[in-house]
PDB file of N, CA and C in Angstrom:
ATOM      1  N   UNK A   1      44.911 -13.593  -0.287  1.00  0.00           N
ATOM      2  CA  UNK A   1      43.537 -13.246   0.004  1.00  0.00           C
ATOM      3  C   UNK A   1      42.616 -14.293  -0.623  1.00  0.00           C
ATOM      4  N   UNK A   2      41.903 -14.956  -0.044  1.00  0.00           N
ATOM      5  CA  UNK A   2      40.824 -15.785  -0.109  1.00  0.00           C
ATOM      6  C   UNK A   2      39.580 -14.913  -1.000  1.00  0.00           C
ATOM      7  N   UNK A   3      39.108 -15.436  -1.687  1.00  0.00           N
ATOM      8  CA  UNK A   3      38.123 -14.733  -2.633  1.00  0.00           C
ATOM      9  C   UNK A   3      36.916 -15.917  -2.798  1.00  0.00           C
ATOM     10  N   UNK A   4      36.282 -16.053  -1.702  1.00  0.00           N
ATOM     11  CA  UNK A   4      35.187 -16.903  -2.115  1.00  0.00           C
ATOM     12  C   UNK A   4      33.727 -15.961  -2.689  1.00  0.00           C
ATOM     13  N   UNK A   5      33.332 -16.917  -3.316  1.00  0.00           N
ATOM     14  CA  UNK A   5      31.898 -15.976  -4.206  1.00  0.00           C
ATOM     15  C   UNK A   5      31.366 -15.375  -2.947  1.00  0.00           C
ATOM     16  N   UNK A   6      30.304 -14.223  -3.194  1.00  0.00           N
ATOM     17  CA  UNK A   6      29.661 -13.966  -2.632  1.00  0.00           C
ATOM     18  C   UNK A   6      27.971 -14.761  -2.731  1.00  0.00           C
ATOM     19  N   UNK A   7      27.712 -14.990  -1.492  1.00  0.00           N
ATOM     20  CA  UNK A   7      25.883 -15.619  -1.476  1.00  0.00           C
ATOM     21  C   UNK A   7      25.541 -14.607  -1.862  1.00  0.00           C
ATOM     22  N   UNK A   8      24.511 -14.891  -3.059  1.00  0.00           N
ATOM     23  CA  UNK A   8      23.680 -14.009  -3.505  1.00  0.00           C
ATOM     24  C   UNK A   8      22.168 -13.513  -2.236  1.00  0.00           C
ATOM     25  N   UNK A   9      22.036 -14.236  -1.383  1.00  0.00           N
ATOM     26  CA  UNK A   9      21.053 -14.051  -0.602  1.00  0.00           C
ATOM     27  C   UNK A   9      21.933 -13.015   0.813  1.00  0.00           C
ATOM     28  N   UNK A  10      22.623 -11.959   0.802  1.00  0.00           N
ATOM     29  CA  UNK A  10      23.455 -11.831   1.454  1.00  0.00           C
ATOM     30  C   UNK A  10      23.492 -10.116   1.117  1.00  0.00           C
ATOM     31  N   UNK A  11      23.074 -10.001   0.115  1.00  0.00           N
ATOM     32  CA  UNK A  11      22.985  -8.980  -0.594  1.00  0.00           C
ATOM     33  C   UNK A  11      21.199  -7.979  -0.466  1.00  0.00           C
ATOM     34  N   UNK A  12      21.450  -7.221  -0.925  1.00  0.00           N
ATOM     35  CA  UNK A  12      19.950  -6.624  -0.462  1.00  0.00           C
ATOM     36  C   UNK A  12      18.912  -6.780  -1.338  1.00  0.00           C
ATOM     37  N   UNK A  13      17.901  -6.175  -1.362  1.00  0.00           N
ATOM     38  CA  UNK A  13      16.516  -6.829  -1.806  1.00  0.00           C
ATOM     39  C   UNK A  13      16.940  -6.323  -3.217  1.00  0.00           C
ATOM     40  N   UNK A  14      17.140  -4.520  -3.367  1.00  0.00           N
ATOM     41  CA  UNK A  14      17.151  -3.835  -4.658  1.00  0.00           C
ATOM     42  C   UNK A  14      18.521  -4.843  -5.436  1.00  0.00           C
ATOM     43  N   UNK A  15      19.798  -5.477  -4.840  1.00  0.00           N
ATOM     44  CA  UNK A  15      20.571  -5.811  -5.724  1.00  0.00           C
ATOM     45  C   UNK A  15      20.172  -7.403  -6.297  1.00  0.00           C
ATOM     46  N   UNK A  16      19.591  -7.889  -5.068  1.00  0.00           N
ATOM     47  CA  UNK A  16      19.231  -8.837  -5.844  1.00  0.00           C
ATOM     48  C   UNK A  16      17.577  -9.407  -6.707  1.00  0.00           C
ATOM     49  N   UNK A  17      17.173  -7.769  -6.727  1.00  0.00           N
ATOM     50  CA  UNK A  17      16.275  -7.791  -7.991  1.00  0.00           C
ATOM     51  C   UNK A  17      16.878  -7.671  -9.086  1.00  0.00           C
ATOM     52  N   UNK A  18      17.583  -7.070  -8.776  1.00  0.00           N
ATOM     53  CA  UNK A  18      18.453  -6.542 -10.073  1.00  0.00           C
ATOM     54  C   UNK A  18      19.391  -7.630 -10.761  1.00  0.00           C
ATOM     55  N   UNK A  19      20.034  -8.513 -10.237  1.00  0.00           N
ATOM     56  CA  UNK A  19      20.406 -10.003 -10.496  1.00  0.00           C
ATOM     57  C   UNK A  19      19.291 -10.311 -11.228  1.00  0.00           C
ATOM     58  N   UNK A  20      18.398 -11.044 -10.641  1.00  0.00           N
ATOM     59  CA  UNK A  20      16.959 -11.245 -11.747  1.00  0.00           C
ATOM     60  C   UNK A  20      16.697 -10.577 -12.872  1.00  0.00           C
ATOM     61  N   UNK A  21      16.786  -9.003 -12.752  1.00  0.00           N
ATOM     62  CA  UNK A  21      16.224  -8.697 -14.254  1.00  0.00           C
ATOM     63  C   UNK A  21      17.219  -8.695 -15.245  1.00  0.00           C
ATOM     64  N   UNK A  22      18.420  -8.779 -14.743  1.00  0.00           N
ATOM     65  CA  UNK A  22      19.756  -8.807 -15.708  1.00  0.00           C
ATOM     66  C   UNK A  22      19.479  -9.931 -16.369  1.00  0.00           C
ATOM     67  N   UNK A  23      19.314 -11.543 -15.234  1.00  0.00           N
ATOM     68  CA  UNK A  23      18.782 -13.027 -15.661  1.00  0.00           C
ATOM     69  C   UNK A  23      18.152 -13.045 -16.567  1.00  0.00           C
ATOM     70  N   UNK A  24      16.715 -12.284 -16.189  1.00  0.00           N
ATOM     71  CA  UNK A  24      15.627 -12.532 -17.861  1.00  0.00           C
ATOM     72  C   UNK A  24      15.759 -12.100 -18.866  1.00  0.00           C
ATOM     73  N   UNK A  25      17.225 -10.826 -18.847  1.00  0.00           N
ATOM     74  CA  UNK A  25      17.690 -10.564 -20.472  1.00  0.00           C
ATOM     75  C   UNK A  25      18.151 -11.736 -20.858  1.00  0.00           C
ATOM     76  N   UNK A  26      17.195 -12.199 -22.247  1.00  0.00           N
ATOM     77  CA  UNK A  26      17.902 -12.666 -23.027  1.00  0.00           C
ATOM     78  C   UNK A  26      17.292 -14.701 -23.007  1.00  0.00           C
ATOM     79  N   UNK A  27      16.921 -14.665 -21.313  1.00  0.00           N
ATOM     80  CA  UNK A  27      15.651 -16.591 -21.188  1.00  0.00           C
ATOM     81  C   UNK A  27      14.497 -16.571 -21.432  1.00  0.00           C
ATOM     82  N   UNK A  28      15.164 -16.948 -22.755  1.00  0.00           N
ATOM     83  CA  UNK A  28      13.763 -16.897 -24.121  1.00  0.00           C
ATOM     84  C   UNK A  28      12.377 -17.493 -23.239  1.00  0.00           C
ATOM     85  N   UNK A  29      12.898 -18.787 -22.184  1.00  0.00           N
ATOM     86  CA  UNK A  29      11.728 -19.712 -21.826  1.00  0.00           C
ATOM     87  C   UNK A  29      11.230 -19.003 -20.688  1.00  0.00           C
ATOM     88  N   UNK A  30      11.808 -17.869 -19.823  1.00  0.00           N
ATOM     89  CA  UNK A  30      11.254 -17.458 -18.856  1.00  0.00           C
ATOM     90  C   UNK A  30      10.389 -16.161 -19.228  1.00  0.00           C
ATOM     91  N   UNK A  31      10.739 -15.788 -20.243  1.00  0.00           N
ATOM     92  CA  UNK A  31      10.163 -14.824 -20.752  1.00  0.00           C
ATOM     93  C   UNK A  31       8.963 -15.056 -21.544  1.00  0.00           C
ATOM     94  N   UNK A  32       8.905 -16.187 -22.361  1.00  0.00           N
ATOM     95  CA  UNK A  32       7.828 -16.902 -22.888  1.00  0.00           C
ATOM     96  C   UNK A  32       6.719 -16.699 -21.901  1.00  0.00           C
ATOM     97  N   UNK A  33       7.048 -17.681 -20.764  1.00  0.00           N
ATOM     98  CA  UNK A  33       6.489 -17.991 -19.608  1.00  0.00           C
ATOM     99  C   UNK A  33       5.615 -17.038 -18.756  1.00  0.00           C
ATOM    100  N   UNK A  34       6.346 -15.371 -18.731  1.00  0.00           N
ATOM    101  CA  UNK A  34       6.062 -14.466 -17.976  1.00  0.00           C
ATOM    102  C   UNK A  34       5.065 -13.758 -18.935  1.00  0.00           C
ATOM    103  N   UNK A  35       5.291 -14.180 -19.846  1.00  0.00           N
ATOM    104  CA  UNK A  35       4.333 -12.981 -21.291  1.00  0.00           C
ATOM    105  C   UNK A  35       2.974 -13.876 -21.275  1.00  0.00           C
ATOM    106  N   UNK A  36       2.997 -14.896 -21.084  1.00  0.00           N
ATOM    107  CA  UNK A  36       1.750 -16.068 -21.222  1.00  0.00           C
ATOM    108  C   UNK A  36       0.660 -16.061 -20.287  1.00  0.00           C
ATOM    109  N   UNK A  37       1.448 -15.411 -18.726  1.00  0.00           N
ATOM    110  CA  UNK A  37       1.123 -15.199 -17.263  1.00  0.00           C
ATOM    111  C   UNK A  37      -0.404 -14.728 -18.022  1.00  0.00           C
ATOM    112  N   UNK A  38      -1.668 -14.794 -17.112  1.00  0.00           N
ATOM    113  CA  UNK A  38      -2.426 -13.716 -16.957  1.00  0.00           C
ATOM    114  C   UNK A  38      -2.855 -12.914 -15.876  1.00  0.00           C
ATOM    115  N   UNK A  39      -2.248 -12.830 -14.569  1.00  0.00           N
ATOM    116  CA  UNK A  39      -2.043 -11.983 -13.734  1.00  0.00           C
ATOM    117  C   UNK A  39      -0.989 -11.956 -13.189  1.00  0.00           C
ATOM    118  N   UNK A  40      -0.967 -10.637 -12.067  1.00  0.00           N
ATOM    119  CA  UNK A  40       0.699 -10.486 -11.300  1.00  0.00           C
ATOM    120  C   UNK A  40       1.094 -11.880 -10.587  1.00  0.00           C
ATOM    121  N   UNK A  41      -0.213 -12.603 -10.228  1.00  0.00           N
ATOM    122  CA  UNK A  41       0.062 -13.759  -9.641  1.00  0.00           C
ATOM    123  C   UNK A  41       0.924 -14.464 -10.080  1.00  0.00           C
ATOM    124  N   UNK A  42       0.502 -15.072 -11.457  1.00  0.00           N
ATOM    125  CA  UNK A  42       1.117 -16.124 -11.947  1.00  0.00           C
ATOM    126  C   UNK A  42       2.832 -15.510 -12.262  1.00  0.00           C
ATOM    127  N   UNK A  43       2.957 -14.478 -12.781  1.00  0.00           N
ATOM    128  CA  UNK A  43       4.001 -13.839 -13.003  1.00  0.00           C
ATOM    129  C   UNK A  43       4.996 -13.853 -11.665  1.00  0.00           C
ATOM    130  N   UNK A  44       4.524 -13.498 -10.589  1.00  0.00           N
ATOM    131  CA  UNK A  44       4.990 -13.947  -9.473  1.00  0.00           C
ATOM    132  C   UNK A  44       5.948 -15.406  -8.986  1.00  0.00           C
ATOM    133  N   UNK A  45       4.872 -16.053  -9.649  1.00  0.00           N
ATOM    134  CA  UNK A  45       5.481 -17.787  -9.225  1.00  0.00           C
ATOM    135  C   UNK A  45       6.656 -17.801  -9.948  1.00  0.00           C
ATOM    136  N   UNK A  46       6.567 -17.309 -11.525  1.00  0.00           N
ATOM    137  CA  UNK A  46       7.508 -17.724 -12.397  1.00  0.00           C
ATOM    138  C   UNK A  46       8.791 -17.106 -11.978  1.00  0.00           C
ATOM    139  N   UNK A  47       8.439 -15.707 -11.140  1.00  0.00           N
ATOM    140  CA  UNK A  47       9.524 -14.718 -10.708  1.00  0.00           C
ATOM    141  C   UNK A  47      10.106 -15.750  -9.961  1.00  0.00           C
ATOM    142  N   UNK A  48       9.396 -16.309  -9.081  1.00  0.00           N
ATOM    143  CA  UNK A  48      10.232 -17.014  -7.658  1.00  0.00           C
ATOM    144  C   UNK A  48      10.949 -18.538  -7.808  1.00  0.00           C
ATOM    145  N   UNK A  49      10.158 -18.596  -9.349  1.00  0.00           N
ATOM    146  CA  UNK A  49      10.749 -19.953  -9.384  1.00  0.00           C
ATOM    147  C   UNK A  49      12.195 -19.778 -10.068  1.00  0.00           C
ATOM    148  N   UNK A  50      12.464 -18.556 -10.778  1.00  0.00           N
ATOM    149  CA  UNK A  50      14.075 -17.757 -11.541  1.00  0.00           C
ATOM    150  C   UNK A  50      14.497 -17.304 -10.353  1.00  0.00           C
ATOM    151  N   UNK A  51      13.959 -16.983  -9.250  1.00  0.00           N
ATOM    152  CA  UNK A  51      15.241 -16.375  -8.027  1.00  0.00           C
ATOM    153  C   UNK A  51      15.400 -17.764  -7.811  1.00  0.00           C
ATOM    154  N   UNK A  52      14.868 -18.211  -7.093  1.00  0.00           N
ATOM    155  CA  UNK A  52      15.111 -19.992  -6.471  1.00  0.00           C
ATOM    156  C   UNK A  52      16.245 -20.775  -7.692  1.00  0.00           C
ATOM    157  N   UNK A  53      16.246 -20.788  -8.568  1.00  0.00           N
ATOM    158  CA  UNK A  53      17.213 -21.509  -9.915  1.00  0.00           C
ATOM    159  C   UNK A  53      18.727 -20.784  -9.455  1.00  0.00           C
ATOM    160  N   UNK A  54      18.253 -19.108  -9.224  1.00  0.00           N
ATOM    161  CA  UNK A  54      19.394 -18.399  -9.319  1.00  0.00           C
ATOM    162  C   UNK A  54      20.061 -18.541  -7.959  1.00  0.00           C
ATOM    163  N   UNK A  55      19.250 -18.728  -6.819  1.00  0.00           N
ATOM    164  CA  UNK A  55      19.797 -19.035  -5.446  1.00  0.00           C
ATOM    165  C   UNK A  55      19.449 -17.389  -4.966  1.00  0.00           C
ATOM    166  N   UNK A  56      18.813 -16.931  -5.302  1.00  0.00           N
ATOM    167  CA  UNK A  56      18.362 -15.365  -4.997  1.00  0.00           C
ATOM    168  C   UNK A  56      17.505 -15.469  -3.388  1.00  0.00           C
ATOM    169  N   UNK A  57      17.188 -16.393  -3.214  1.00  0.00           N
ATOM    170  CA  UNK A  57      16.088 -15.934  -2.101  1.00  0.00           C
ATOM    171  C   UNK A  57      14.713 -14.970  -2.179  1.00  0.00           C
ATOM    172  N   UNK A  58      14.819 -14.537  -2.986  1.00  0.00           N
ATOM    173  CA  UNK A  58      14.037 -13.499  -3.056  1.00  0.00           C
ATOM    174  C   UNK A  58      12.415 -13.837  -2.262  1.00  0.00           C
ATOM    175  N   UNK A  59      11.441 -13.283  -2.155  1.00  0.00           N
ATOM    176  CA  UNK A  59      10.040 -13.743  -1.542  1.00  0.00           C
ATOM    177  C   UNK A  59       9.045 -13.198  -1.983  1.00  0.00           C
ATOM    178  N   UNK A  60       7.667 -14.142  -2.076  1.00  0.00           N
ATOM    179  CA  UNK A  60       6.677 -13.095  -3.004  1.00  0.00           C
ATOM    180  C   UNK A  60       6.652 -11.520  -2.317  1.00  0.00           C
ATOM    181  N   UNK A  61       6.599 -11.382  -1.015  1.00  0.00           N
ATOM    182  CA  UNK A  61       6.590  -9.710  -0.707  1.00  0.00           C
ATOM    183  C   UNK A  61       7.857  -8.940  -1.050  1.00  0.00           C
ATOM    184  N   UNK A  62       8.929  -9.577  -1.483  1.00  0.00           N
ATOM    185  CA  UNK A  62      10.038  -8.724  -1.687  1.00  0.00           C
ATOM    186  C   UNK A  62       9.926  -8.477  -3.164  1.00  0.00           C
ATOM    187  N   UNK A  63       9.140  -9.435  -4.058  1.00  0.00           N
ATOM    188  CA  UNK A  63       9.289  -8.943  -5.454  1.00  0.00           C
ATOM    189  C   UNK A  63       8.023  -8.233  -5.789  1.00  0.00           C
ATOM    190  N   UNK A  64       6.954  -8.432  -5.062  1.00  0.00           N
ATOM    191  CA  UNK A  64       5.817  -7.362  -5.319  1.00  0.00           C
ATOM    192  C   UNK A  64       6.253  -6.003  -4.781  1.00  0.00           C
ATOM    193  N   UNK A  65       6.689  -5.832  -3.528  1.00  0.00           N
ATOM    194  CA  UNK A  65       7.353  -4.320  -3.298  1.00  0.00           C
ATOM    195  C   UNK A  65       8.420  -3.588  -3.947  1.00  0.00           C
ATOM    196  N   UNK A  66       9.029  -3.915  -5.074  1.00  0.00           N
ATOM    197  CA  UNK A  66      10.511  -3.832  -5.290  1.00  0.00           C
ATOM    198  C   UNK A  66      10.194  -3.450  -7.354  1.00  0.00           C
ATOM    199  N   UNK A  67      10.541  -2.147  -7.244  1.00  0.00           N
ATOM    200  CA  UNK A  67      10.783  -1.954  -8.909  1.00  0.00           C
ATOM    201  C   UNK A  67      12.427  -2.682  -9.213  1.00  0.00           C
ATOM    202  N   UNK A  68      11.446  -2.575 -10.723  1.00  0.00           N
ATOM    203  CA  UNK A  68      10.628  -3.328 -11.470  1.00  0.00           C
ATOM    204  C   UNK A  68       9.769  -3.980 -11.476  1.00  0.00           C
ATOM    205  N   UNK A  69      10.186  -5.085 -10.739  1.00  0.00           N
ATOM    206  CA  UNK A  69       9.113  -5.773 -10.727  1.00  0.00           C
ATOM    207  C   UNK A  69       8.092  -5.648 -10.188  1.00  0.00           C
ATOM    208  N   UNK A  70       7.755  -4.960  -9.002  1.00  0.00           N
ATOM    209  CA  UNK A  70       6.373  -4.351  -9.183  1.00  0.00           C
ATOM    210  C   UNK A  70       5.897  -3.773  -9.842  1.00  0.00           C
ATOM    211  N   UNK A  71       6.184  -3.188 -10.739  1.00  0.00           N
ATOM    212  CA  UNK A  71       5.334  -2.674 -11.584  1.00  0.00           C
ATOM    213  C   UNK A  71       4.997  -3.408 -12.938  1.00  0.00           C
ATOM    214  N   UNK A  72       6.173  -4.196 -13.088  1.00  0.00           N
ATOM    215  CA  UNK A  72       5.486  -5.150 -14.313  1.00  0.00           C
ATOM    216  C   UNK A  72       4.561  -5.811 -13.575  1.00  0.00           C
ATOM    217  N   UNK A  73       4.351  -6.293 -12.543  1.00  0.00           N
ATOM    218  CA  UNK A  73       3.188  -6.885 -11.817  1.00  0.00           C
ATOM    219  C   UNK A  73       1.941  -5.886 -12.170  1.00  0.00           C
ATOM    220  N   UNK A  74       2.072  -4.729 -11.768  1.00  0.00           N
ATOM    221  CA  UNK A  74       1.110  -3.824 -11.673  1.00  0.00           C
ATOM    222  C   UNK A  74       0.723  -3.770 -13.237  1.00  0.00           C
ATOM    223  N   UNK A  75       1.463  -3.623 -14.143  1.00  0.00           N
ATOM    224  CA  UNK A  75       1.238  -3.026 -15.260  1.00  0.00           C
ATOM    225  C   UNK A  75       0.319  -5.059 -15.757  1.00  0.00           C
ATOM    226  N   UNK A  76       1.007  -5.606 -15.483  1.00  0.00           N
ATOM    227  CA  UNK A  76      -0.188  -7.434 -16.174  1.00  0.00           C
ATOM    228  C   UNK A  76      -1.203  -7.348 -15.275  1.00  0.00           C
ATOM    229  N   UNK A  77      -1.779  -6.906 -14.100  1.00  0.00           N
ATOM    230  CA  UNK A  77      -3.004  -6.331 -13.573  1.00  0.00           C
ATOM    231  C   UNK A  77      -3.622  -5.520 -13.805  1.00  0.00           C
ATOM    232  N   UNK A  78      -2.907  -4.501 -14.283  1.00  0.00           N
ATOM    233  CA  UNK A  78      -3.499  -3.288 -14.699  1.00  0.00           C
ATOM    234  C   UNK A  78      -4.005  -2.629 -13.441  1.00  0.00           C
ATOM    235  N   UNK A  79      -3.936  -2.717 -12.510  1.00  0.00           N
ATOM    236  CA  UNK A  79      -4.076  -1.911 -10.908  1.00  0.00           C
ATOM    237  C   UNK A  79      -3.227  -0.882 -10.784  1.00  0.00           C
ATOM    238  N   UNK A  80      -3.969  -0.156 -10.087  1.00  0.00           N
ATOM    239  CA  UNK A  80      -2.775   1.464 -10.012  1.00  0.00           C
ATOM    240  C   UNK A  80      -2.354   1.222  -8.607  1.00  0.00           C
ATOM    241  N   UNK A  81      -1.003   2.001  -8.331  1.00  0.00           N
ATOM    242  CA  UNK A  81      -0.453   1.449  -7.182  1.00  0.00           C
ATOM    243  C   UNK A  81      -0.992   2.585  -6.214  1.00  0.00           C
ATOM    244  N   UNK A  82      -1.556   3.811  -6.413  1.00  0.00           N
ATOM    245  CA  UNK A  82      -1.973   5.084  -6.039  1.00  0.00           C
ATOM    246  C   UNK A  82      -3.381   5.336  -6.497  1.00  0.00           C
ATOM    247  N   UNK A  83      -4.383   5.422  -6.246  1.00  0.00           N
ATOM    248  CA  UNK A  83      -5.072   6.206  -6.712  1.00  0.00           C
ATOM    249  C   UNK A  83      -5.705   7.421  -5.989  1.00  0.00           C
ATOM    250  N   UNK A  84      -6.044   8.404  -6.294  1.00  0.00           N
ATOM    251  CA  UNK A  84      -6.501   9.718  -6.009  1.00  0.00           C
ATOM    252  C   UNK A  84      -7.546  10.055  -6.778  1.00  0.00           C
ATOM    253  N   UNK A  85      -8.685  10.272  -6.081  1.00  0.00           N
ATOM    254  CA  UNK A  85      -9.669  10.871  -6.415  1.00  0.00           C
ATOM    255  C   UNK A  85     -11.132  10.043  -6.755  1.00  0.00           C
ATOM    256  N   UNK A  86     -11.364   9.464  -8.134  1.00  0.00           N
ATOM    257  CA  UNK A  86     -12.584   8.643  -7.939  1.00  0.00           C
ATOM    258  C   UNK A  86     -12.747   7.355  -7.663  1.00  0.00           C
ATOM    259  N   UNK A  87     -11.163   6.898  -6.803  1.00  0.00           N
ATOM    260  CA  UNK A  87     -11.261   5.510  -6.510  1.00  0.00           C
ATOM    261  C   UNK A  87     -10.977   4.676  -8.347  1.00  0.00           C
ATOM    262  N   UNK A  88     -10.685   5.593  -9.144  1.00  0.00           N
ATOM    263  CA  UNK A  88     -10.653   4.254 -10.335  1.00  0.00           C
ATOM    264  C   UNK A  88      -9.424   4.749 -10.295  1.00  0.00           C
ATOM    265  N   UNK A  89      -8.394   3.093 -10.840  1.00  0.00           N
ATOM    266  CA  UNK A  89      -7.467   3.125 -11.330  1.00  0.00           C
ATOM    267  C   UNK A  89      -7.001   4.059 -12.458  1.00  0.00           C
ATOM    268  N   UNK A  90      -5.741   4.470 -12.301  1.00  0.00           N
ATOM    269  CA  UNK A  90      -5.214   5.409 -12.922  1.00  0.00           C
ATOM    270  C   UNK A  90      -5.452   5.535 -14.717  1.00  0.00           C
ATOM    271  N   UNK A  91      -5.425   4.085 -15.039  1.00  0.00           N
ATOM    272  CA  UNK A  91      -5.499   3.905 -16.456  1.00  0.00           C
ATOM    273  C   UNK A  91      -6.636   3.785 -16.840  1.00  0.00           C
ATOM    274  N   UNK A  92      -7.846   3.810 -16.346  1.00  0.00           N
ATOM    275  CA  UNK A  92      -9.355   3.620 -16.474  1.00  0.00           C
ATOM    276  C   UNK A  92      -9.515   5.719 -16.024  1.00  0.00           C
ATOM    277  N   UNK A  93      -8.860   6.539 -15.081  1.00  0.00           N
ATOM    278  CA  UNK A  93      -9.055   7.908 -15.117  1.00  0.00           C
ATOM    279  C   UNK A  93      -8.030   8.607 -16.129  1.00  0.00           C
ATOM    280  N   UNK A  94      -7.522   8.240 -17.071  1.00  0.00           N
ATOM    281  CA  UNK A  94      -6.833   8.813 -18.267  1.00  0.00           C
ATOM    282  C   UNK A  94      -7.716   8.246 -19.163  1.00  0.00           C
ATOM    283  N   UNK A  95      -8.644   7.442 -19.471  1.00  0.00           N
ATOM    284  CA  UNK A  95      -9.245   7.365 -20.117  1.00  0.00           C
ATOM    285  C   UNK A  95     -10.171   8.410 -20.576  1.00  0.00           C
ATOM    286  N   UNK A  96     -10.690   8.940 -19.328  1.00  0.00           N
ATOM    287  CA  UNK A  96     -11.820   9.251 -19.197  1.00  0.00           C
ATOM    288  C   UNK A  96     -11.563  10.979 -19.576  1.00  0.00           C
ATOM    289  N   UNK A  97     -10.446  11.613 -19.402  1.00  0.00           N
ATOM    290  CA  UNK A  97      -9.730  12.800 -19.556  1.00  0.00           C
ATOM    291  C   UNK A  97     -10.860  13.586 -21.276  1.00  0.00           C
ATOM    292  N   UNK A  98     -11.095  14.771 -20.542  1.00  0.00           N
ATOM    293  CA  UNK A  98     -12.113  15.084 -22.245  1.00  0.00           C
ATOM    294  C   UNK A  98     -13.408  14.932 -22.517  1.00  0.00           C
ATOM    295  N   UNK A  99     -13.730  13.740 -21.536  1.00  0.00           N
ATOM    296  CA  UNK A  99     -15.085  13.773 -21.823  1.00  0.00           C
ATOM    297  C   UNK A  99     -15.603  14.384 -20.609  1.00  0.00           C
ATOM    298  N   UNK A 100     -17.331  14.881 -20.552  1.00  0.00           N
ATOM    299  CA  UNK A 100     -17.506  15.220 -19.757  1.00  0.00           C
ATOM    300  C   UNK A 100     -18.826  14.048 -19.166  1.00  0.00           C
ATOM    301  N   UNK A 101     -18.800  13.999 -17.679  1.00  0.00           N
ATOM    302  CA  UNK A 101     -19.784  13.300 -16.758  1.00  0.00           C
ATOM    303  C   UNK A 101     -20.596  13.328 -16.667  1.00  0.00           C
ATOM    304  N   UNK A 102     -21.460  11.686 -17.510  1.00  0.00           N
ATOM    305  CA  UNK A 102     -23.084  11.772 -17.226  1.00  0.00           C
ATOM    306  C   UNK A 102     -23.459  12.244 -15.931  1.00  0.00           C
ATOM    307  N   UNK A 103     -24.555  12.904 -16.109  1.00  0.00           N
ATOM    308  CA  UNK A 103     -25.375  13.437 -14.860  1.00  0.00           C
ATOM    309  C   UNK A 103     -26.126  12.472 -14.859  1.00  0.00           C
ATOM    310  N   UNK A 104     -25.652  11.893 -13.203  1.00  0.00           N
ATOM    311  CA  UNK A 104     -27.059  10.497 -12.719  1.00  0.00           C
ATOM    312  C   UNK A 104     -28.192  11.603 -11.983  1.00  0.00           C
ATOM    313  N   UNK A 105     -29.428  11.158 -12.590  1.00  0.00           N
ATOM    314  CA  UNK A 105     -30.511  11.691 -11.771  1.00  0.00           C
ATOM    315  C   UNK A 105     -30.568  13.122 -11.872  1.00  0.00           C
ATOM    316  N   UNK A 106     -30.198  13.372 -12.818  1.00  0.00           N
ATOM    317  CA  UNK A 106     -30.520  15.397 -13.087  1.00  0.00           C
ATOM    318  C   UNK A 106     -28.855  15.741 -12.066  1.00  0.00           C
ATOM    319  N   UNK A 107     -28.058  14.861 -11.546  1.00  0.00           N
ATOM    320  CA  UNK A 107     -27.120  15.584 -10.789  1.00  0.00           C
ATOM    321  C   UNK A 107     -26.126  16.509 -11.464  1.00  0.00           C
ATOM    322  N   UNK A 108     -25.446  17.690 -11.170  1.00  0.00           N
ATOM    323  CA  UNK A 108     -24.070  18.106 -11.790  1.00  0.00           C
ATOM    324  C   UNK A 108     -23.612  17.323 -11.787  1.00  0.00           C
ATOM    325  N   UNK A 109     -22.890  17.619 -12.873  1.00  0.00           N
ATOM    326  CA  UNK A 109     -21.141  16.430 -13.017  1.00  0.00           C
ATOM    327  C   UNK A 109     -20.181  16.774 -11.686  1.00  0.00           C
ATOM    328  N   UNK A 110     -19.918  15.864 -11.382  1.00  0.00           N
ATOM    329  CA  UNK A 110     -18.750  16.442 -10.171  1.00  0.00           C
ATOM    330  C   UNK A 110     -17.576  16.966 -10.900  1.00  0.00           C
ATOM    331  N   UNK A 111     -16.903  17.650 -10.576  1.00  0.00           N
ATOM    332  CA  UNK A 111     -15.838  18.307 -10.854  1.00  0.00           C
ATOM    333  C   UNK A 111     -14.555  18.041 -10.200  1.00  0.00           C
ATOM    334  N   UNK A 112     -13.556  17.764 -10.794  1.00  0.00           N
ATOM    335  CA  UNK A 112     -12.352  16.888 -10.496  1.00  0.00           C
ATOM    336  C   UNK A 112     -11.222  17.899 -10.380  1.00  0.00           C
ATOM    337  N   UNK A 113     -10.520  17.991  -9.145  1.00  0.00           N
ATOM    338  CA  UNK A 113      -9.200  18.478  -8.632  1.00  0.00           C
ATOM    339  C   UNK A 113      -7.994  18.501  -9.292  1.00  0.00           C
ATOM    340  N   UNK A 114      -7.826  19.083 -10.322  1.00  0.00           N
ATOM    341  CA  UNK A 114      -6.693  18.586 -11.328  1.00  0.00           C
ATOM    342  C   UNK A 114      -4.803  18.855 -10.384  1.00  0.00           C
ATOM    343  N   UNK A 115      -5.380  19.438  -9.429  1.00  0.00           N
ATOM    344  CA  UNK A 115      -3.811  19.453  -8.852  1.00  0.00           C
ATOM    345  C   UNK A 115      -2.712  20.124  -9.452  1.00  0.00           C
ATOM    346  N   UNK A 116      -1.684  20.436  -8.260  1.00  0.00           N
ATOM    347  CA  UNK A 116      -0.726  21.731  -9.071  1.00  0.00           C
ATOM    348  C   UNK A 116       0.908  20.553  -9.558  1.00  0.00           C
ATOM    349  N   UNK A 117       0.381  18.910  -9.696  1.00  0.00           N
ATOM    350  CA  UNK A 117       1.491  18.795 -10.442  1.00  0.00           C
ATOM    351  C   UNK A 117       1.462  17.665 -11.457  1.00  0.00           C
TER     352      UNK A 117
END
């Protein structure tokens, strides 16, 4: 039986994210690199430039859609991938949890849908 490697580009999106994040355990310089980023952008390039080294294929839409790494994207943006309700990002409406809402113009505070989950 012939046992040639398998192409890593051959494989599916989730396994070969997962190749990648196994990769950055432990590359002190890619990790440097990704911590230095200041948006998902730049974090992005550095992503594509470690699949490309690794022969991953990977593509900026396959690593922005794809946990982990979307969300470490999300989380160096700080953008919520969902939001519900006042249009603010999730981590700007946990902030806000406790206090109660200036009234613009003599208005009630609006009152917020806390939901059954």
């Amino acid at each position: 039986m012939d046992s040639q490697p398998t192409d890593p580009r051959t494989l599916s999106v989730g396994q070969r994210v997962s190749i990648l994040v196994k990769a950055l355990d432990g590359a002190k310089r890619t990790n440097e690199a990704l911590a230095n980023c200041s948006n998902g952008d730049q974090m992005v390039e550095v992503l594509l430039d470690a699949s490309s080294k690794l022969g991953l294929g990977l593509t900026r839409a396959e690593l922005t859609r794809t946990p982990p790494i979307r969300d470490w994207i999300w989380w160096k943006n700080k953008e919520a991938l969902l939001t519900i309700g006042d249009a603010k990002p999730r981590y700007q409406q946990d902030a806000d949890q406790g206090r109660v809402e200036a009234a613009a113009d003599g208005e009630q505070p609006r009152k917020k849908f806390l939901g059954l989950f």
